[in-house]
Protein backbone atom coordinates (compact mmCIF):
# COMPACT_ATOMS: atom_id res chain seq x y z
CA UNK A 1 0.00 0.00 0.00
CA UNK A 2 1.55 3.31 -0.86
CA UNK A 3 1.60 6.15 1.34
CA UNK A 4 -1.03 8.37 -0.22
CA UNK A 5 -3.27 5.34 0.11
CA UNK A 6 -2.99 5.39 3.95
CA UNK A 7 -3.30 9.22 3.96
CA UNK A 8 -6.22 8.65 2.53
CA UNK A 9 -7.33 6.07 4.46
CA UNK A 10 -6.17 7.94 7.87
CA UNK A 11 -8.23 10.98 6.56
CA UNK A 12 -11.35 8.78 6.41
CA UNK A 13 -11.33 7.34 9.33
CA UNK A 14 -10.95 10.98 11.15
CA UNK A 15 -13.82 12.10 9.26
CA UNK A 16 -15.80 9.22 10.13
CA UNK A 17 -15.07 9.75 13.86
CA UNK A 18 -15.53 13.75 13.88
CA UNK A 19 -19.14 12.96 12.25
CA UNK A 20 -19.82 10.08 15.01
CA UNK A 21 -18.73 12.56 17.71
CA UNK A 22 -20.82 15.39 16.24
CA UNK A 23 -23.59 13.69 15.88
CA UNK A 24 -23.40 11.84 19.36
CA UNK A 25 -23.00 15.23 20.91
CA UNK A 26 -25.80 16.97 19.83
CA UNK A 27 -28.21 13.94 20.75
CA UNK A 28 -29.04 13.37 16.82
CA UNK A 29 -28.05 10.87 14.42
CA UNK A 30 -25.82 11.43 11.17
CA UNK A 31 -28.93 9.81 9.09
CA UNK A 32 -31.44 12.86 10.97
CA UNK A 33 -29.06 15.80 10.49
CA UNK A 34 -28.91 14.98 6.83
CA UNK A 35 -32.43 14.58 7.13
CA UNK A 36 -32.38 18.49 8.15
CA UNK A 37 -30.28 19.49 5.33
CA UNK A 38 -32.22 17.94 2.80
CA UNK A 39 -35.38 19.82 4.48
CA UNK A 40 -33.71 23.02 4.52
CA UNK A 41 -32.73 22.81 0.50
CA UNK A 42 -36.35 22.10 -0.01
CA UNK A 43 -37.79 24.76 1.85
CA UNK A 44 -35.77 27.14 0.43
CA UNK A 45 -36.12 25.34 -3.39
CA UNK A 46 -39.75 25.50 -3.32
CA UNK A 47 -39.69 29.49 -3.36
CA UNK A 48 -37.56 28.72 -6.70
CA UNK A 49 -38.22 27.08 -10.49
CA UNK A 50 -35.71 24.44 -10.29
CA UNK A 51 -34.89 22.41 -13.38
CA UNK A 52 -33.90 18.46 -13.11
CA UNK A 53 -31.79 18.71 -16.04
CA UNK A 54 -29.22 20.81 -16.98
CA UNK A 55 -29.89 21.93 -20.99
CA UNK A 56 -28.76 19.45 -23.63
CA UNK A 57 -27.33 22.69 -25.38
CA UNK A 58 -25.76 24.01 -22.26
CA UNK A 59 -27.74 27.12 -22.81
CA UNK A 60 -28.75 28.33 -19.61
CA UNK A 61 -31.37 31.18 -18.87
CA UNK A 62 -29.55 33.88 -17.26
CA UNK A 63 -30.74 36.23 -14.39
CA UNK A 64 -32.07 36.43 -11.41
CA UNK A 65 -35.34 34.82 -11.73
CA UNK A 66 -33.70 32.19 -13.96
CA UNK A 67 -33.79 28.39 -12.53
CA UNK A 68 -32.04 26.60 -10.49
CA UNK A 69 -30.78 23.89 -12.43
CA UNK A 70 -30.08 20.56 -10.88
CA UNK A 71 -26.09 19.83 -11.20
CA UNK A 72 -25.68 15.83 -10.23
CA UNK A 73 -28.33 12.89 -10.11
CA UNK A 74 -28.60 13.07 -6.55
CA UNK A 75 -29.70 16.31 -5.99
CA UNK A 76 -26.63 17.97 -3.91
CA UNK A 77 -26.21 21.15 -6.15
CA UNK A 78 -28.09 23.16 -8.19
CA UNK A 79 -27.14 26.19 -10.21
CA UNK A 80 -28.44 29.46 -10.99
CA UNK A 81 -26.63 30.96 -13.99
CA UNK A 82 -26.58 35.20 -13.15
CA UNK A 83 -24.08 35.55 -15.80
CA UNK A 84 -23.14 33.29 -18.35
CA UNK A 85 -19.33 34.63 -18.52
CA UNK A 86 -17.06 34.62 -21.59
CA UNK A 87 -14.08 33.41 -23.22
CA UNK A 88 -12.64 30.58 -22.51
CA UNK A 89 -13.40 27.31 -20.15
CA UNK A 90 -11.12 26.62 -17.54
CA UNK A 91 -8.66 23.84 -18.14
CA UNK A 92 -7.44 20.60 -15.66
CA UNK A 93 -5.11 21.95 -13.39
CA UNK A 94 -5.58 25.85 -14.07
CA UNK A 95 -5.35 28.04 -11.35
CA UNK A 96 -9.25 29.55 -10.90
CA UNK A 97 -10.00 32.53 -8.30
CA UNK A 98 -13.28 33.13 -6.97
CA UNK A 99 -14.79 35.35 -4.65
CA UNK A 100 -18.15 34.59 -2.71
CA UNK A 101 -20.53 35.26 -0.25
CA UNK A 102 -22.80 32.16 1.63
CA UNK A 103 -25.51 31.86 3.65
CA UNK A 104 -26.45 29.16 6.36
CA UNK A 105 -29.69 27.19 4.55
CA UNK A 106 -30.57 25.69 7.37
CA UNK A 107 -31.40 29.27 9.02
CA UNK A 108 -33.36 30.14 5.90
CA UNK A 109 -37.05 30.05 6.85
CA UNK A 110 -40.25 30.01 4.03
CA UNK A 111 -40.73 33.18 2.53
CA UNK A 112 -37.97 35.02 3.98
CA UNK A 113 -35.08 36.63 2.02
CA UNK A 114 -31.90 34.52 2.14
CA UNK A 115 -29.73 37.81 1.50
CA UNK A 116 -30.72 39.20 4.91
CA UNK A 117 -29.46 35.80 6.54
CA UNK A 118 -25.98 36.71 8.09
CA UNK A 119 -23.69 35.96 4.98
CA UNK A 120 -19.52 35.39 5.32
CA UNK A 121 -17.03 35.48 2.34
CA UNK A 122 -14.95 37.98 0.36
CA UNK A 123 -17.58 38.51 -2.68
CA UNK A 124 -18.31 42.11 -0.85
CA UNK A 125 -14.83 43.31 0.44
CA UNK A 126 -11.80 44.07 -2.57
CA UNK A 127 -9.50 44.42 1.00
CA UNK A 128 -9.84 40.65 1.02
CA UNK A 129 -7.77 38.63 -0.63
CA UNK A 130 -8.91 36.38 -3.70
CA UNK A 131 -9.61 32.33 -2.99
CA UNK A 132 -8.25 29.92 -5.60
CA UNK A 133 -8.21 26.51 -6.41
CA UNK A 134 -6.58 24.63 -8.99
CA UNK A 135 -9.67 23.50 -11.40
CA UNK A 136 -10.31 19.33 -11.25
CA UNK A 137 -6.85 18.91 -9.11
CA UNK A 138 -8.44 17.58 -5.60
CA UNK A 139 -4.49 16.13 -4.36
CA UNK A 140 -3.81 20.44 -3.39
CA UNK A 141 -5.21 21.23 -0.67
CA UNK A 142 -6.34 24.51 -1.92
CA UNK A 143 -8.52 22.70 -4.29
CA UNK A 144 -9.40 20.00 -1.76
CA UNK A 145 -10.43 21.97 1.26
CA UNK A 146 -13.30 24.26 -1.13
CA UNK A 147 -15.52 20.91 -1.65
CA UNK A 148 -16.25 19.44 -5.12
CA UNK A 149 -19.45 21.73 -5.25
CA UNK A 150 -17.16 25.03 -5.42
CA UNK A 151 -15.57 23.98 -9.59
CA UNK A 152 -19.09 22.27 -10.74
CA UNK A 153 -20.51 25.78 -12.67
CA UNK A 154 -16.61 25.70 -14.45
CA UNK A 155 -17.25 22.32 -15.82
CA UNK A 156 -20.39 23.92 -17.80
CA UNK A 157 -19.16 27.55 -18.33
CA UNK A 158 -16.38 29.98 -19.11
CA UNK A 159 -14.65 31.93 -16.92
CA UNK A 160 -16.03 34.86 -15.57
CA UNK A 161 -19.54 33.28 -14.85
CA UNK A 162 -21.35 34.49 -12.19
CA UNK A 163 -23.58 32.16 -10.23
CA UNK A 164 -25.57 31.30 -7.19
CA UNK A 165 -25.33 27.68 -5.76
CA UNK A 166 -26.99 25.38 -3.23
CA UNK A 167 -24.71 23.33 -2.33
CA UNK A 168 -25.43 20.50 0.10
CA UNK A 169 -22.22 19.39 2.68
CA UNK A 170 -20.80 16.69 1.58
CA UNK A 171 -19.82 18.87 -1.69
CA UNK A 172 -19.00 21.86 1.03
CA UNK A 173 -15.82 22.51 2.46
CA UNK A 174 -14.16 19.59 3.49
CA UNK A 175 -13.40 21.27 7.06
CA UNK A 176 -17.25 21.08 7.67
CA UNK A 177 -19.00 18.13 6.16
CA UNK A 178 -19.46 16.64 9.55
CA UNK A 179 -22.02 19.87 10.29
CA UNK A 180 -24.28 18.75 7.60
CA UNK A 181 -24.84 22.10 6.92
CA UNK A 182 -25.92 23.28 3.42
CA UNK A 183 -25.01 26.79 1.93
CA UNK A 184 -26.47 28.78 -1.08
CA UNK A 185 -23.26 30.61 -2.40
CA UNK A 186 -22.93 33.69 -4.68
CA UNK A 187 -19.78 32.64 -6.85
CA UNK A 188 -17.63 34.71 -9.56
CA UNK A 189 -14.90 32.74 -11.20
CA UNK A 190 -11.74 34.12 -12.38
CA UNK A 191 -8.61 33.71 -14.72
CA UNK A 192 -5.08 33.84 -13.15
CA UNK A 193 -3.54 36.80 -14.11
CA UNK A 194 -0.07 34.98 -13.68
């Protein structure tokens, strides 16, 4: 066995434990908190059109009251297209920045804005520095520790696409997928200047 397959199997097994321990600490089972999270995405999804299917032409409607278009069979992202972007797609291994904002879903409550939930990011604030990640390369951390969910809107459009994303936590940041926690994320993408 070679050593990045017991680093891998090391991290596992601490992620297993920190989600036993989570969920034995706040009295509820791993199976109810994603229970939560999957009621949470729905309650805020049914205030939304929300497409199954992403376009066979990957032409997406565009704006604000376009849909949310489902991303992966199993229902953990979905993708509203603000702005399509232009130029070029990002390539394996490119170096992509991003700013965003998110907000908590499972604090979102029927009818209510999500933009007045308390939101956290750098989308808002040019004093912050840039996030990056290098596009479909999960073995740097900088890539690793965004989620999977982050680089899904890059594998159906150019750089300098603007979106919004509900992203459920086990395509979240790797630091928190034992909160089961799901996000909706305001995300502009970003060529390396370098």
């Amino acid at each position: 066995m070679n050593i990045m397959n017991k680093i891998c199997g090391m991290a596992i097994a601490a992620l297993a434990m920190t989600v036993a321990m989570t969920s034995c600490e706040s009295g509820r089972s791993y199976a109810e908190l994603l229970e939560d999270e999957n009621m949470s995405v729905n309650r805020f999804l049914v205030g939304q059109r929300v497409e199954s299917s992403i376009p066979a032409d990957t032409v997406f409607e565009i704006g604000p009251d376009a849909p949310y278009y489902q991303l992966d069979a199993d229902g953990n992202i979905y993708m509203q297209v603000l702005d399509a972007g232009s130029g070029e797609k990002a390539e394996e291994g490119q170096v992509v920045y991003f700013r965003f904002t998110r907000y908590n879903l499972s604090f979102y409550q029927l009818g209510g804005n999500v933009f007045d939930l308390p939101s956290e990011g750098n989308n808002d604030n040019m004093q912050e520095a840039p996030t990056s990640f290098r596009y479909q390369d999960y073995n740097v951390p900088s890539s690793s520790a965004w989620g999977t969910g982050i680089q899904m809107p890059l594998n159906f459009l150019p750089l300098n696409c603007d979106v919004n994303l509900v992203v459920k936590s086990q395509y979240g940041w790797n630091s928190e997928i034992s909160y089961v926690q799901p996000y909706l994320y305001r995300v502009r993408y970003y060529k390396s200047r370098i």
